[in-house]
Protein backbone atom coordinates (compact mmCIF):
# COMPACT_ATOMS: atom_id res chain seq x y z
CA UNK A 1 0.00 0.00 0.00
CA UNK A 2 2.39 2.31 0.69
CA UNK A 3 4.60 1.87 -2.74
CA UNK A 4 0.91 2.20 -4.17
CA UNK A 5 0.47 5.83 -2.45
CA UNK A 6 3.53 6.64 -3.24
CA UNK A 7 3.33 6.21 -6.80
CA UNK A 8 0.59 7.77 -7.11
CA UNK A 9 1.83 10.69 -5.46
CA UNK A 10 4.67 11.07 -8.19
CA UNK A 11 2.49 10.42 -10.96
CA UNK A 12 0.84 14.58 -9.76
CA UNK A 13 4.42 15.51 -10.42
CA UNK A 14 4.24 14.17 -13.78
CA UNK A 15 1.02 15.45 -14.80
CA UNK A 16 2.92 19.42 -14.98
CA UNK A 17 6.14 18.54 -15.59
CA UNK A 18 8.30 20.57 -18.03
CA UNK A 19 6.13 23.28 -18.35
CA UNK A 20 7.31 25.25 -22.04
CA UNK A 21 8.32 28.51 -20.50
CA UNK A 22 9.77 29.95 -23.89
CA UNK A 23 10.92 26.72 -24.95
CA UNK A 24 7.81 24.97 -26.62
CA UNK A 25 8.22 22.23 -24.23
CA UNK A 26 4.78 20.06 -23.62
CA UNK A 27 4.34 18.35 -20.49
CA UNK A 28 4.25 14.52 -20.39
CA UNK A 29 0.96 13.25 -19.29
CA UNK A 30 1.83 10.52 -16.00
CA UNK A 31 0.60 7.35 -17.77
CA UNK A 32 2.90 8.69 -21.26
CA UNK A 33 5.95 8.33 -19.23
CA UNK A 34 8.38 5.76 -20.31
CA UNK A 35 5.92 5.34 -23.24
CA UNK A 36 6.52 8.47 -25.15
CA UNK A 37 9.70 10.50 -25.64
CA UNK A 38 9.59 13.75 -23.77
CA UNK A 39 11.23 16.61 -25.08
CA UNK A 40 14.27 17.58 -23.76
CA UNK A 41 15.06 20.86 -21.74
CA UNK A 42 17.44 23.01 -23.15
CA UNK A 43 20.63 22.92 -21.29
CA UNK A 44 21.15 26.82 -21.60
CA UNK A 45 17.96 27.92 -19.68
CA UNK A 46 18.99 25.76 -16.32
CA UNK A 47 22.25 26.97 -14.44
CA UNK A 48 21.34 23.94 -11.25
CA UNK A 49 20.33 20.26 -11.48
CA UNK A 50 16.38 20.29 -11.66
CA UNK A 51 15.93 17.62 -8.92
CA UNK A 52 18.64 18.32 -6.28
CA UNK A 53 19.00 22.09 -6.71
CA UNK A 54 22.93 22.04 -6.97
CA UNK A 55 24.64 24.18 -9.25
CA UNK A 56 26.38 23.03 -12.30
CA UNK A 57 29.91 24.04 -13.04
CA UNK A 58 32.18 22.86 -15.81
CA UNK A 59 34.43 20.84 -13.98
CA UNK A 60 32.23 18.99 -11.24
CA UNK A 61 28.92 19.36 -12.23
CA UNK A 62 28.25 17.84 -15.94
CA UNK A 63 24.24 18.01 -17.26
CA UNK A 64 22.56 15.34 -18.09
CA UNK A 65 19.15 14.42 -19.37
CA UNK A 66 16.85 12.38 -18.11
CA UNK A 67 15.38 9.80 -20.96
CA UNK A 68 12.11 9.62 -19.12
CA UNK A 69 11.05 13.11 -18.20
CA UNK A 70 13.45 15.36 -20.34
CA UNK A 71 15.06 17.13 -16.80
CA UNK A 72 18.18 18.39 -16.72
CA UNK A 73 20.10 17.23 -13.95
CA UNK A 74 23.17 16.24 -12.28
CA UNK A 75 25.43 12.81 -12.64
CA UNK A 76 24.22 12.24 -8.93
CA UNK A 77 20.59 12.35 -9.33
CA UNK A 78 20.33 11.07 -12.78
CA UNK A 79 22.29 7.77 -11.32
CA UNK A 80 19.59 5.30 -12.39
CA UNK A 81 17.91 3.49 -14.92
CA UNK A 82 14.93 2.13 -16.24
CA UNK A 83 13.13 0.37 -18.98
CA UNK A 84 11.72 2.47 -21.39
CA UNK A 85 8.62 1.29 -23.41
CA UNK A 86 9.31 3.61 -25.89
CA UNK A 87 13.07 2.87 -26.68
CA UNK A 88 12.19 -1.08 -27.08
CA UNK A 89 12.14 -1.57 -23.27
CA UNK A 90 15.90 -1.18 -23.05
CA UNK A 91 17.83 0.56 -19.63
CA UNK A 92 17.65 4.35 -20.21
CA UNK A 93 19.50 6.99 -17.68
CA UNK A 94 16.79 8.63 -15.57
CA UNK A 95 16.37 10.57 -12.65
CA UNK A 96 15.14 9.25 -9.10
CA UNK A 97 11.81 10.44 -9.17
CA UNK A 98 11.20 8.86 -12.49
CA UNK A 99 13.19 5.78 -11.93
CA UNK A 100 10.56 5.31 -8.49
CA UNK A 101 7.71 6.03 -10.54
CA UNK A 102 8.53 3.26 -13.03
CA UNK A 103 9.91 0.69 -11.50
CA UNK A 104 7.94 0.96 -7.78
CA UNK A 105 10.97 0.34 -6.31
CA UNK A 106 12.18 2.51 -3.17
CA UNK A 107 14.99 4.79 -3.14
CA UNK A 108 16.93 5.28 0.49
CA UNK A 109 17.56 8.75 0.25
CA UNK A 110 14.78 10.49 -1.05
CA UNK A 111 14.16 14.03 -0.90
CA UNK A 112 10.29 13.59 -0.79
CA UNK A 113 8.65 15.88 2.10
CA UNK A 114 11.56 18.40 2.25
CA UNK A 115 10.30 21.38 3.12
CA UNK A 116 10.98 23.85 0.51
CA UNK A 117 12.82 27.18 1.62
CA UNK A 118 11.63 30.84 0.33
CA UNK A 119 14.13 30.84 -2.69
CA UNK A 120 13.03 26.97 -3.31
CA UNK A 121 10.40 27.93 -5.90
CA UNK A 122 10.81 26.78 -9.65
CA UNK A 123 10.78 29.31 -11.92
CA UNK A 124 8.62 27.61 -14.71
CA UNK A 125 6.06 27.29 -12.20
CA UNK A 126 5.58 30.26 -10.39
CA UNK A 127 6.25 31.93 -13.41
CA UNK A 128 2.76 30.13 -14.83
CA UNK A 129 0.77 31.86 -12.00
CA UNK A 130 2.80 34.96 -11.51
CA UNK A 131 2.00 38.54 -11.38
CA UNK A 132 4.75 39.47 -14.00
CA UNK A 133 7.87 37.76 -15.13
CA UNK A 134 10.23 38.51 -17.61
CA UNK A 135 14.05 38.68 -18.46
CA UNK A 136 15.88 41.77 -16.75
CA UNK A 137 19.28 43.14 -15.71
CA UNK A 138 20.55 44.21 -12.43
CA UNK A 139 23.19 46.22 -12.26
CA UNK A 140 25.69 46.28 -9.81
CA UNK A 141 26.42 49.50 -7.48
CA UNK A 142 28.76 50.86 -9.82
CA UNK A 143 25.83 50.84 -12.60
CA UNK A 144 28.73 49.63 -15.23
CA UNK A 145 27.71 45.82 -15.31
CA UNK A 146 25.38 43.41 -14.00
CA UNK A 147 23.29 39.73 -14.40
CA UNK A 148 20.60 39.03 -16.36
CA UNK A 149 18.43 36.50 -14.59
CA UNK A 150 14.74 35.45 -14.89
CA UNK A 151 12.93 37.94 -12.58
CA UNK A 152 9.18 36.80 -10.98
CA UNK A 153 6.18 38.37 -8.80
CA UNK A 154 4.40 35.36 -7.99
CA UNK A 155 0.30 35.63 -7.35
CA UNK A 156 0.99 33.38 -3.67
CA UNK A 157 3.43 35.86 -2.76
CA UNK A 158 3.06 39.39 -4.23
CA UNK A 159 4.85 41.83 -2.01
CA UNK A 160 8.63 39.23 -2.83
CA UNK A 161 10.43 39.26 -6.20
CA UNK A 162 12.20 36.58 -6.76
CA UNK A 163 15.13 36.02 -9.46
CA UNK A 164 16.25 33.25 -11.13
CA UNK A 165 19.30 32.76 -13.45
CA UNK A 166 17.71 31.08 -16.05
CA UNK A 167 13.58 30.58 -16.28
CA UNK A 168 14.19 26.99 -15.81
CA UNK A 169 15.61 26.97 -12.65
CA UNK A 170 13.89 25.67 -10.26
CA UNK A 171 15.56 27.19 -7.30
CA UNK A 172 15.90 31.26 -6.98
CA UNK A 173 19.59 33.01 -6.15
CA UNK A 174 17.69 35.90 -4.57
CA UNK A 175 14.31 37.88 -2.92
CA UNK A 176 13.81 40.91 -2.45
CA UNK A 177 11.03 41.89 -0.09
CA UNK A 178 9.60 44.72 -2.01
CA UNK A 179 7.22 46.12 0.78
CA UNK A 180 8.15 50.01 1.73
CA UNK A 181 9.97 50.27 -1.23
CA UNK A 182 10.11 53.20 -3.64
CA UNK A 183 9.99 53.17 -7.63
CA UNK A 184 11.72 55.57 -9.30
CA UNK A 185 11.88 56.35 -13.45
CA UNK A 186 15.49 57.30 -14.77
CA UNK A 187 15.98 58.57 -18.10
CA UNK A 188 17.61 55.99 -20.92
CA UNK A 189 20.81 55.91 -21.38
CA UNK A 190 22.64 53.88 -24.44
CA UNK A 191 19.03 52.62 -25.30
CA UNK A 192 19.10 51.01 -21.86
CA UNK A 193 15.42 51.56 -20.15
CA UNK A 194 16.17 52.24 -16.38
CA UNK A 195 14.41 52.23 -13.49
CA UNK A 196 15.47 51.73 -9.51
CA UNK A 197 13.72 50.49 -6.28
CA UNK A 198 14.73 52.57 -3.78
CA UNK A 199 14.62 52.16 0.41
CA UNK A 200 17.28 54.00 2.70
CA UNK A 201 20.64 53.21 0.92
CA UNK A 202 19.60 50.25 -0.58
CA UNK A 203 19.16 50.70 -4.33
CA UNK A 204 18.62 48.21 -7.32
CA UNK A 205 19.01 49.53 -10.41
CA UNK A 206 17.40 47.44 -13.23
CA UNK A 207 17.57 47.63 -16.79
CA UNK A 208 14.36 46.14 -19.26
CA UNK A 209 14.51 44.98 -23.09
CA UNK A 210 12.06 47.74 -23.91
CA UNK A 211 10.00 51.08 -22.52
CA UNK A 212 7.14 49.21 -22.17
CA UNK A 213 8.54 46.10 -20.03
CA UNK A 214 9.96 48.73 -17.69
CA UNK A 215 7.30 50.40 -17.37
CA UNK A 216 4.88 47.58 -16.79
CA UNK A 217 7.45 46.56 -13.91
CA UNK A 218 7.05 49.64 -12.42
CA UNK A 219 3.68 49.61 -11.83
CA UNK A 220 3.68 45.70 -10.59
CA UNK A 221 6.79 46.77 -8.64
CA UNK A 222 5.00 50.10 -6.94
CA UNK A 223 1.79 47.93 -6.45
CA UNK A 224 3.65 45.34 -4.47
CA UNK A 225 5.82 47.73 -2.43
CA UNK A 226 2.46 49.84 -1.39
CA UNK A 227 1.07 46.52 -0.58
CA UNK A 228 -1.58 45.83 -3.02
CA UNK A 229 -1.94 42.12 -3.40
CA UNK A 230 -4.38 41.78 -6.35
CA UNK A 231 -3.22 42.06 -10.22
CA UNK A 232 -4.56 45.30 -11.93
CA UNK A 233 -6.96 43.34 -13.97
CA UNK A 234 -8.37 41.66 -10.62
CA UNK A 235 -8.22 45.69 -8.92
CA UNK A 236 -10.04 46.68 -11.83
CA UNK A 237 -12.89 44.00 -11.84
CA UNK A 238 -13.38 44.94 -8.22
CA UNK A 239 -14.02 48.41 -8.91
């Protein structure tokens, strides 16, 4: 019985996996698994293992796919295999949580029941139900450089922005607590569309693809940081 709950518990994993975030990725249906083969995700919009959370570097962390769900993940958690239906029933690298769904048997260390920690969000899904996401820069203090990361509002937790390295990941480097916050408008520079929360002397400075992104950021960013909770469509229908 308790294989049988457990399966079935993985198999809701299954039914949203891989969600096509700018990649045209379909999820794999939880009785299509093994059966069908999923499409991969694209190495260059993941910077951490999609199961374990650990960074990948170029001399210790390799990526891997996993035959069964299309994850990318590490040598560590894609350290199993399993017969595939669709590749003739032959051993195929897959992850853990795949390699318990299929084969029912039980894996010693296993993850399930963690409790996930404030940055412990995945991208691709919060980014499904989010306020506003979207690819932006933040500078650093000297305003000369900066990283471009996947940057998300989430609906369950409007008054945090949270940003991501790549809109795949499915752990965030950093949130900011936007509450108390102040938005300010600074004129382009080099085609660069700037804008800057501002509290004290703390300062972001943030740069948008277009005038319209940035400005559509400043109103979800000044709505969050006066504490308004609901999207502008929801305000609206209110009213």
């Amino acid at each position: 019985q308790d294989a049988i709950d457990r399966k079935e518990k993985r198999s809701e994993t299954f039914k949203t996996a891989v969600h096509g975030l700018e990649t045209g990725t379909s999820a794999l249906k939880a009785e299509e698994l093994g059966r069908r083969a999923p499409q991969w995700v694209r190495d260059n919009l993941v910077t951490m293992c999609m199961r374990c959370k650990e960074p990948f570097n170029a001399i210790m962390r390799r990526r891997h796919h996993c035959r069964a769900c299309g994850y990318v993940v590490c040598a560590r958690c894609s350290d199993y295999k399993a017969e595939l239906q669709y590749d003739g029933n032959r051993l195929n690298r897959v992850c853990q949580e795949c390699y318990v769904f299929l084969t029912g048997h039980v894996v010693l260390e296993d993850r399930e029941g963690k409790h996930k920690g404030i940055l412990e969000k995945g991208a691709a899904e919060i980014s499904g139900r989010s306020l506003l996401c979207s690819s932006l820069q933040l500078l650093d203090k000297n305003g000369k450089g900066g990283t471009r990361g996947w940057f998300v509002i989430p609906q369950d937790d409007p008054l945090v922005l949270y940003i991501y390295a790549a809109p795949q990941d499915v752990r965030a480097h950093t949130s900011i607590p936007l509450l108390g916050y102040q938005v300010k408008d600074l004129p382009q520079s080099d085609s660069r569309h700037l804008f800057q929360l501002v509290q004290s002397r703390q300062v972001y400075t943030f740069v948008a693809d277009t005038e319209e992104l940035k400005q559509r950021w400043m109103r979800a960013m000044a709505r969050s940081a006066a504490g308004i909770t609901l999207s502008e469509e929801e305000d609206e229908d209110a009213d």
